[in-house]
N, C-alpha and C. Protein backbone atom coordinates (compact mmCIF):
# COMPACT_ATOMS: atom_id res chain seq x y z
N UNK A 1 102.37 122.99 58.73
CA UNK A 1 103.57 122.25 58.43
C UNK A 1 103.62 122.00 56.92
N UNK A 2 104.74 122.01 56.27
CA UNK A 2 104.93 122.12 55.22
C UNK A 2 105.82 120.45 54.90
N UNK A 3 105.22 120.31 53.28
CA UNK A 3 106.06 119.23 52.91
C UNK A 3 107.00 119.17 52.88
N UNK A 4 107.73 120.77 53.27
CA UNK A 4 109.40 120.07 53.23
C UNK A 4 109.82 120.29 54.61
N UNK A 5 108.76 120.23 55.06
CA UNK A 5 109.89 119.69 57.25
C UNK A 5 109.84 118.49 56.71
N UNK A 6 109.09 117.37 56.44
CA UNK A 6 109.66 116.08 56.08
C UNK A 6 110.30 115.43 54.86
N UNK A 7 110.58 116.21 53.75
CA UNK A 7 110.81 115.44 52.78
C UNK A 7 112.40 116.36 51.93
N UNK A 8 112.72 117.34 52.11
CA UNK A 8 113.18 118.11 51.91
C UNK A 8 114.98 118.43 52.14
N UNK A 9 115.21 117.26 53.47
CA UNK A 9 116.57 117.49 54.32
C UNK A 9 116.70 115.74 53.96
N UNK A 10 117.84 115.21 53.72
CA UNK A 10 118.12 113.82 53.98
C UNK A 10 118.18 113.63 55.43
N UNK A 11 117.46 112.53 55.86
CA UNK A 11 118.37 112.03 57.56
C UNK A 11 119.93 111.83 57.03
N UNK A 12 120.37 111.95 58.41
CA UNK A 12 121.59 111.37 58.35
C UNK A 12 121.44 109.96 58.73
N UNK A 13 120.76 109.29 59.42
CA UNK A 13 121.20 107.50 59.20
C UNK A 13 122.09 107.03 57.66
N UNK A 14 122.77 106.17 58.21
CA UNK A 14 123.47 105.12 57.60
C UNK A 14 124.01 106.37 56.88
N UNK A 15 125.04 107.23 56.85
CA UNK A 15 125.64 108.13 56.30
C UNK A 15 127.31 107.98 56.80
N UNK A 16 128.15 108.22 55.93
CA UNK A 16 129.60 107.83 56.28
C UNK A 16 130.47 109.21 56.71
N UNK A 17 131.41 109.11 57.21
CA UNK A 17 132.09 110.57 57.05
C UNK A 17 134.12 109.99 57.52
N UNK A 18 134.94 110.80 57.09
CA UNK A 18 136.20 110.32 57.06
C UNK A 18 136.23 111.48 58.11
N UNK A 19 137.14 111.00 59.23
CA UNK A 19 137.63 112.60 60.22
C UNK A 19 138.75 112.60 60.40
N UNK A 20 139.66 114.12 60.01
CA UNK A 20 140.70 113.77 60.00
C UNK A 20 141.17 115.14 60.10
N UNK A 21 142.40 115.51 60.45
CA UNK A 21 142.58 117.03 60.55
C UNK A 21 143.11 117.59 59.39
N UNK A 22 143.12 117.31 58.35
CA UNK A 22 143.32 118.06 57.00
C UNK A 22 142.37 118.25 55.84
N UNK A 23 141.54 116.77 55.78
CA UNK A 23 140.91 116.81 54.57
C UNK A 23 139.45 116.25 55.19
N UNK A 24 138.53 116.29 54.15
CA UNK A 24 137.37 114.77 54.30
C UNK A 24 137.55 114.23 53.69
N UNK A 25 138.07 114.15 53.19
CA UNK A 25 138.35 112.76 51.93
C UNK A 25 139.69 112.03 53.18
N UNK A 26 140.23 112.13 53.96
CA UNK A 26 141.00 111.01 54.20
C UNK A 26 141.11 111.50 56.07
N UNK A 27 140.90 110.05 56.89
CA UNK A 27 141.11 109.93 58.21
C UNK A 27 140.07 108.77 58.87
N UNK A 28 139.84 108.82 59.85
CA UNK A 28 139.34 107.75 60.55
C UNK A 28 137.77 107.46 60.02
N UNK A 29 137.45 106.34 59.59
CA UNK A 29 136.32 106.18 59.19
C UNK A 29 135.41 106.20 60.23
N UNK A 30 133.81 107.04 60.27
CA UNK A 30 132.88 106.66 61.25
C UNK A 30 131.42 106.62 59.85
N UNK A 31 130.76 106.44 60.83
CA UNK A 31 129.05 105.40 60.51
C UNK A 31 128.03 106.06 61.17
N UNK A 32 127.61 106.76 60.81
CA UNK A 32 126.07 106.95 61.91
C UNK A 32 124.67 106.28 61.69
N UNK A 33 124.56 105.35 63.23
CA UNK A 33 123.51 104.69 62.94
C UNK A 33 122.75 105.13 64.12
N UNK A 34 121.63 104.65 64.05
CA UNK A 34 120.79 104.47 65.51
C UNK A 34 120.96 105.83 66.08
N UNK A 35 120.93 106.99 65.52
CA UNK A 35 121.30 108.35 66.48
C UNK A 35 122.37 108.82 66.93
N UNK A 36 123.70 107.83 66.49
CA UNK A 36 124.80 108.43 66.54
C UNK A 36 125.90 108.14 65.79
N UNK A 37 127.20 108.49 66.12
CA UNK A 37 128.20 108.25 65.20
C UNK A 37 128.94 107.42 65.65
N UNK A 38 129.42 106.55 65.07
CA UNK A 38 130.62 105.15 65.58
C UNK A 38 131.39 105.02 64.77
N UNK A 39 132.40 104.08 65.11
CA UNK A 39 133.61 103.81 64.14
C UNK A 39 133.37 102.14 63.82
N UNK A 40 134.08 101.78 61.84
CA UNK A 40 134.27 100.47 62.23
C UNK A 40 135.00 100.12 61.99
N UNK A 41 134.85 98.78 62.60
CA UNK A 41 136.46 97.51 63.48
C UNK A 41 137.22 97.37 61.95
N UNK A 42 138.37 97.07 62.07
CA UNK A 42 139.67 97.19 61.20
C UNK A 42 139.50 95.40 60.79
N UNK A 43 138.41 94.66 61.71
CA UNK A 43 138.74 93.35 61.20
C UNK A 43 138.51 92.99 60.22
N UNK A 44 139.05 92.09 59.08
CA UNK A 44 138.17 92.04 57.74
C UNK A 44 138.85 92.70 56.67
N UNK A 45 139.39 93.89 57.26
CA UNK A 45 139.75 94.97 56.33
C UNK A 45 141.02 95.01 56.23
N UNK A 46 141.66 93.91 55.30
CA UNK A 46 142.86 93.97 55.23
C UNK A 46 143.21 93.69 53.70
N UNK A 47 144.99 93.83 53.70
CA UNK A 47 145.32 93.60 51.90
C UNK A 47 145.98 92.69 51.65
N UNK A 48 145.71 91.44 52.38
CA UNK A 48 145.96 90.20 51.99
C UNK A 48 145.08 89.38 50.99
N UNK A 49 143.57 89.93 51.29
CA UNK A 49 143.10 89.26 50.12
C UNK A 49 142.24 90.24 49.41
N UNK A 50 142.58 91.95 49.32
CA UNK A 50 142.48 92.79 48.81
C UNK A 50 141.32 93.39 49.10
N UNK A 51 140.85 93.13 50.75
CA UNK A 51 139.58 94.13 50.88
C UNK A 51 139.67 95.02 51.39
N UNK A 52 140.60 95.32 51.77
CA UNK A 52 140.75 96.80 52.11
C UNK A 52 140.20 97.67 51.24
N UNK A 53 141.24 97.37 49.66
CA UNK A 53 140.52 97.95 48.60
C UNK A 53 139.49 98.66 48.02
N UNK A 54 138.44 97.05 47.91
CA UNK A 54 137.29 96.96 47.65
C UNK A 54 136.62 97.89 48.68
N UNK A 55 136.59 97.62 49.64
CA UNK A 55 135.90 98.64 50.94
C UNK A 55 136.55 100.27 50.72
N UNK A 56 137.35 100.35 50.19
CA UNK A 56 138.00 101.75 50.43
C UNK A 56 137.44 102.26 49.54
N UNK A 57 137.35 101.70 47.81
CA UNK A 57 136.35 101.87 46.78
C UNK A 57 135.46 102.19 47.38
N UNK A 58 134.47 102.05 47.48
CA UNK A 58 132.91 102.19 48.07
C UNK A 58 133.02 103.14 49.10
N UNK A 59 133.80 103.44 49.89
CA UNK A 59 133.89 104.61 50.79
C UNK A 59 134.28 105.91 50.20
N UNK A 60 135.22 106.09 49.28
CA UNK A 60 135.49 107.28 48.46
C UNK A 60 134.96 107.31 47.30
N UNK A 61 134.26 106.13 46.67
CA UNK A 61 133.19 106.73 45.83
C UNK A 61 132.00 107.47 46.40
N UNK A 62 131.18 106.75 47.47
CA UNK A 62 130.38 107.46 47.93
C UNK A 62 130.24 108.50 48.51
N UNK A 63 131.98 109.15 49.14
CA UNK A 63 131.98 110.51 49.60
C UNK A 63 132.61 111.31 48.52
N UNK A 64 132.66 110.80 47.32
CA UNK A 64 132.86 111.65 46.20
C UNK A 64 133.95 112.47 46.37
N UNK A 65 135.11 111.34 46.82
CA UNK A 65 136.22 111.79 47.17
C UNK A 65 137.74 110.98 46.06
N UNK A 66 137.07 110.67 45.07
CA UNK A 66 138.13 110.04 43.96
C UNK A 66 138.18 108.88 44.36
N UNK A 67 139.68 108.77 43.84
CA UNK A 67 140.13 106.95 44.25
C UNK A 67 140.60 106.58 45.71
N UNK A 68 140.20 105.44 45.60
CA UNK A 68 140.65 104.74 47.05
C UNK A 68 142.67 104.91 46.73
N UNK A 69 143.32 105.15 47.97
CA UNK A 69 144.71 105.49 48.24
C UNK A 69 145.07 104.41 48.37
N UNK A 70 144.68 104.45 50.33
CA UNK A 70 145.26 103.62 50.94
C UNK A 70 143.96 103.54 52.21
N UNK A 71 144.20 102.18 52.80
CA UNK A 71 143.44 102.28 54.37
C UNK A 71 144.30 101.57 55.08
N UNK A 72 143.79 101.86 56.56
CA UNK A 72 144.37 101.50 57.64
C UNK A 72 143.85 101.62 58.73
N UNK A 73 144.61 101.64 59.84
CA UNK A 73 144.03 101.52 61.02
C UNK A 73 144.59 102.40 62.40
N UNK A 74 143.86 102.62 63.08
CA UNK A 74 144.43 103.13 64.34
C UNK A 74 145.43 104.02 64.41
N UNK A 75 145.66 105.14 63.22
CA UNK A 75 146.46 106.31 63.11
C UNK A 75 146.47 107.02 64.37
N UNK A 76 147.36 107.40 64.76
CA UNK A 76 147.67 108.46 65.92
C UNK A 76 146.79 110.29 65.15
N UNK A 77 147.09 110.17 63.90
CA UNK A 77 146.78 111.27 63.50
C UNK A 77 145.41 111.76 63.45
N UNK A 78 144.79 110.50 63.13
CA UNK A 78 142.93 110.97 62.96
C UNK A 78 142.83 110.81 64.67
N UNK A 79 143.06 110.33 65.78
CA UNK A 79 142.44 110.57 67.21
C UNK A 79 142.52 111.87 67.45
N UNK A 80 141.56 111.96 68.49
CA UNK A 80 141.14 113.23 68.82
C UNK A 80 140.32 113.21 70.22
N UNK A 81 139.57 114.58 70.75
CA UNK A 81 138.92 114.16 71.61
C UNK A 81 137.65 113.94 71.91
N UNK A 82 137.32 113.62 70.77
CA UNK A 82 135.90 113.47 69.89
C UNK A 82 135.51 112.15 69.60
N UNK A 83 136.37 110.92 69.83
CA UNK A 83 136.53 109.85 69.42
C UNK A 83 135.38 108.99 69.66
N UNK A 84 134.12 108.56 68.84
CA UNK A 84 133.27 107.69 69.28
C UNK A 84 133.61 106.55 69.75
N UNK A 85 132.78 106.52 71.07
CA UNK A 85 133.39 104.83 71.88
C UNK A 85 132.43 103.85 70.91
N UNK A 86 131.46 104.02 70.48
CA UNK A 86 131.03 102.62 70.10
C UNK A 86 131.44 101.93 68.35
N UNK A 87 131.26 101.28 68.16
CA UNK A 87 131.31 100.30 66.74
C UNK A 87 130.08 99.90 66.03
N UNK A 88 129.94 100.37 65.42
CA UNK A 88 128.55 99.73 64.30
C UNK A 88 129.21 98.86 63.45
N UNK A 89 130.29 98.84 62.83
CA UNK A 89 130.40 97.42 61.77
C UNK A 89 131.90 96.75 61.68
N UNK A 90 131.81 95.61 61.74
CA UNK A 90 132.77 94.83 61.61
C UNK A 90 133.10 94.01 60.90
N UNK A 91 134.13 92.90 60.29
CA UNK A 91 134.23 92.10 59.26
C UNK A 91 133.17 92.72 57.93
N UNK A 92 133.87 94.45 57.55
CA UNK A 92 132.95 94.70 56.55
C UNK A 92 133.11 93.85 55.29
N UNK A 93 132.75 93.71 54.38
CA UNK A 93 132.80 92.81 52.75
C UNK A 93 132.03 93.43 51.95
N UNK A 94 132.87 94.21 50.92
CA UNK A 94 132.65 94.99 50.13
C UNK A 94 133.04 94.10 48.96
N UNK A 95 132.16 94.52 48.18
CA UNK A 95 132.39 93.75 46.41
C UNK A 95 133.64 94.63 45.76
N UNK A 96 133.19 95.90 45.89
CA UNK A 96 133.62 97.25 45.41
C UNK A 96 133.11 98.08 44.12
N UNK A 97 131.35 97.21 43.99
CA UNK A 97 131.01 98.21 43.10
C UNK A 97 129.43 98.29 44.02
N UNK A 98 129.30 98.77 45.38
CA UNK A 98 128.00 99.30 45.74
C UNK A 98 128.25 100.75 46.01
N UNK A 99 126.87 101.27 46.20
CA UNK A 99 127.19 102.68 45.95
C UNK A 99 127.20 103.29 47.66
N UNK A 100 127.23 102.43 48.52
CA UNK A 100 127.70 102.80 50.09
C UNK A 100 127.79 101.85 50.70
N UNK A 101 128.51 102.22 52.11
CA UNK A 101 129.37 101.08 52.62
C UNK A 101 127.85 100.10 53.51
N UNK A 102 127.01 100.88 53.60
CA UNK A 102 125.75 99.96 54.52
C UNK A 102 125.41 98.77 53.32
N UNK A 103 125.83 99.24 52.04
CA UNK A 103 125.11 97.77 51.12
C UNK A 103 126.14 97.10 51.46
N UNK A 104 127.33 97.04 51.56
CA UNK A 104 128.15 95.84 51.45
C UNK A 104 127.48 94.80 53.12
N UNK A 105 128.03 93.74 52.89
CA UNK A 105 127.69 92.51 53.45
C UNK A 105 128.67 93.02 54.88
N UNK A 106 127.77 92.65 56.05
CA UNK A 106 128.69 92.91 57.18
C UNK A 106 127.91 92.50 58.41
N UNK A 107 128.66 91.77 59.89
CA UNK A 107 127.78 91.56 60.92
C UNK A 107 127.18 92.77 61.27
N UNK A 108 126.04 93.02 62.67
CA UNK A 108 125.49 94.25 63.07
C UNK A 108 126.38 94.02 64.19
N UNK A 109 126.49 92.70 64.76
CA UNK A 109 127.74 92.64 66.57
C UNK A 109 129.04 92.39 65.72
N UNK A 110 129.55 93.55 66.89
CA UNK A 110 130.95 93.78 66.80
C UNK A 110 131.69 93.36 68.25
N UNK A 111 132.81 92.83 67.59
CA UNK A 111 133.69 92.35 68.84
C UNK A 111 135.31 93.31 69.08
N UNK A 112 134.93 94.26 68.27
CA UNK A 112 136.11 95.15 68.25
C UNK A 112 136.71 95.88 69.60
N UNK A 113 137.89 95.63 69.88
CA UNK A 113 138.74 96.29 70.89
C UNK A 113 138.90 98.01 70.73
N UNK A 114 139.26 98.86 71.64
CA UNK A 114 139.48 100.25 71.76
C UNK A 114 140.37 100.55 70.74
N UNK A 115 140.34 101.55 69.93
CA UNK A 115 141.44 101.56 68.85
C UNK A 115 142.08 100.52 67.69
N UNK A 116 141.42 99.97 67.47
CA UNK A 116 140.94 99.31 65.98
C UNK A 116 140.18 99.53 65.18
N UNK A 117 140.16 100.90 64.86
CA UNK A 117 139.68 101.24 64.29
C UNK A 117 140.01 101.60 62.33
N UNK A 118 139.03 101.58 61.79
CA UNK A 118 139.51 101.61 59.83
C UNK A 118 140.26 103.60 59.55
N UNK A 119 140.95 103.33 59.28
CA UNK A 119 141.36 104.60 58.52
C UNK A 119 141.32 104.77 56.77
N UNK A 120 141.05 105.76 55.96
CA UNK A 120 141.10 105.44 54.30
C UNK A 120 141.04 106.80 53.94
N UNK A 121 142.25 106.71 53.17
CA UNK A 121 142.36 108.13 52.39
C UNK A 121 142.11 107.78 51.21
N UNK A 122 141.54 108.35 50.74
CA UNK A 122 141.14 108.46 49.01
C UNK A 122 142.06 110.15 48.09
N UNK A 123 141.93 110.25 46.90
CA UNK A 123 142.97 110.79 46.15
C UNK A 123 142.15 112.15 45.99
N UNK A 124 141.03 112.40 45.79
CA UNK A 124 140.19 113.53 46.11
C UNK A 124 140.17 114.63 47.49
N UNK A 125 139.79 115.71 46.77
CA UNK A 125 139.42 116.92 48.04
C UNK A 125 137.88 117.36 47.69
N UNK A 126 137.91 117.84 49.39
CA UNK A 126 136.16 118.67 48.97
C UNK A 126 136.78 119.79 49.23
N UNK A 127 136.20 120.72 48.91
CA UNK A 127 136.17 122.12 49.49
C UNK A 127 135.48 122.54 49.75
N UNK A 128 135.52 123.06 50.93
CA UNK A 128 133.71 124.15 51.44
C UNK A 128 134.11 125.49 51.79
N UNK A 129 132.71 126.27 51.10
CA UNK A 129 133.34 127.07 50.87
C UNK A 129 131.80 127.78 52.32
N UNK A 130 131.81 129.07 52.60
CA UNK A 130 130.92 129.79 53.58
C UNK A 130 130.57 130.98 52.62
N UNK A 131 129.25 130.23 52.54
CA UNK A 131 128.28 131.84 51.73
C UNK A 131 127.67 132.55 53.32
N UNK A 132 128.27 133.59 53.06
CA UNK A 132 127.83 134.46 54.15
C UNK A 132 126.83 135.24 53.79
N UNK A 133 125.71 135.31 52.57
CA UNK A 133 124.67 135.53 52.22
C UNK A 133 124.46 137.18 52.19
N UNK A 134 125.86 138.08 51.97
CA UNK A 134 125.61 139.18 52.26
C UNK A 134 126.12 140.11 53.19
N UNK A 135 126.46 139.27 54.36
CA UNK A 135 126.66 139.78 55.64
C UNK A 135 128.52 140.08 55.66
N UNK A 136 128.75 140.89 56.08
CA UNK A 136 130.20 141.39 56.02
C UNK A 136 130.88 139.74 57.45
N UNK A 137 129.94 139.73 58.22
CA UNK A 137 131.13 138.50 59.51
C UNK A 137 131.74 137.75 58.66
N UNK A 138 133.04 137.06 58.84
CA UNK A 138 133.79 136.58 57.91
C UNK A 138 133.42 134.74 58.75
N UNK A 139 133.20 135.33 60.30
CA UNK A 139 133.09 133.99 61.08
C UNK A 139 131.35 133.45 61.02
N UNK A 140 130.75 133.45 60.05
CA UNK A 140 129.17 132.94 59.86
C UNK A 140 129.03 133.17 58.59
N UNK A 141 127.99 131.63 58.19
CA UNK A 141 127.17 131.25 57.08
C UNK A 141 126.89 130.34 56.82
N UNK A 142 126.18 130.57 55.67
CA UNK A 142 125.71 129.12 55.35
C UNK A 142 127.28 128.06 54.93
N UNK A 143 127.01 126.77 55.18
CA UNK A 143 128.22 125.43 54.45
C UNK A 143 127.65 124.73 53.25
C-alpha cells in the first residue's frame, strides 16, 4: 500500500455542491456529511437581515464560482429525482468571510419540512472538460 491510497484523494465529508440542470455554480444547495448527501433548511436564510447574502458569499466563494447572485428556496427547477430526503443544516449563520459553509455557525438538528430547501446562484461558470487520454470514444474519460 502506498502513501497515496491515503493521503493523495480529498474525502468528500463536509464538501458542498450546487445541483442544478444548467450550471454548478447555481441550483439547489446540498452538504455531504456522515456518508451522504443532504440538503439545507431555507430557515435562517433570508434577506431581511441580509443572510442570505452572507451565506451565499461563502458558498460561491468556496465553489469558486464568483459572486453570490441571488438565493432561494424550493425552485421547481433544481428538483429532480435524485432529491436527498435528509437535512444536515439549518438556521445556517454565515459572517461572509469563512472559507466554507461547515465554518459558519449552525445547529447539527434540523427541524426542516419536505421542500425547504436553500437554492444560490452565484455569477461564475465551471467548465469540465473530458480528457479522453488518447482514446478516440467521445463517451469516456477522465473529469
Amino acid at each position: 500500500m502506498s502513501l497515496c491510497d491515503y493521503e493523495c484523494f480529498p474525502t468528500a465529508q463536509n464538501q458542498i455542491a450546487l445541483r442544478g440542470p444548467d450550471s454548478p455554480c447555481e441550483g439547489r444547495l446540498e452538504v455531504y456529511n456522515d456518508g451522504e448527501w443532504g440538503l439545507v433548511c431555507y430557515h435562517g436564510w433570508n434577506s431581511e437581515n441580509g443572510q442570505d447574502r452572507k451565506n451565499g458569499e461563502v458558498v460561491c466563494r468556496s465553489l469558486g464560482c464568483g459572486q453570490h447572485v441571488e438565493s432561494g428556496h424550493n425552485k421547481d427547477s433544481y428538483k429532480n429525482h435524485q432529491l436527498p430526503t435528509k437535512y444536515w443544516m439549518d438556521e445556517v449563520r454565515c459572517s461572509g468571510t469563512e472559507n466554507n459553509l461547515w465554518n459558519c455557525k449552525k445547529p447539527r438538528v434540523t427541524h426542516c419540512k419536505a421542500d425547504n430547501y436553500v437554492t444560490v446562484k452565484c455569477s461564475g461558470s465551471i467548465e469540465l472538460s473530458l480528457n479522453r487520454n488518447g482514446k478516440m470514444d467521445e463517451s469516456a474519460g477522465v473529469v
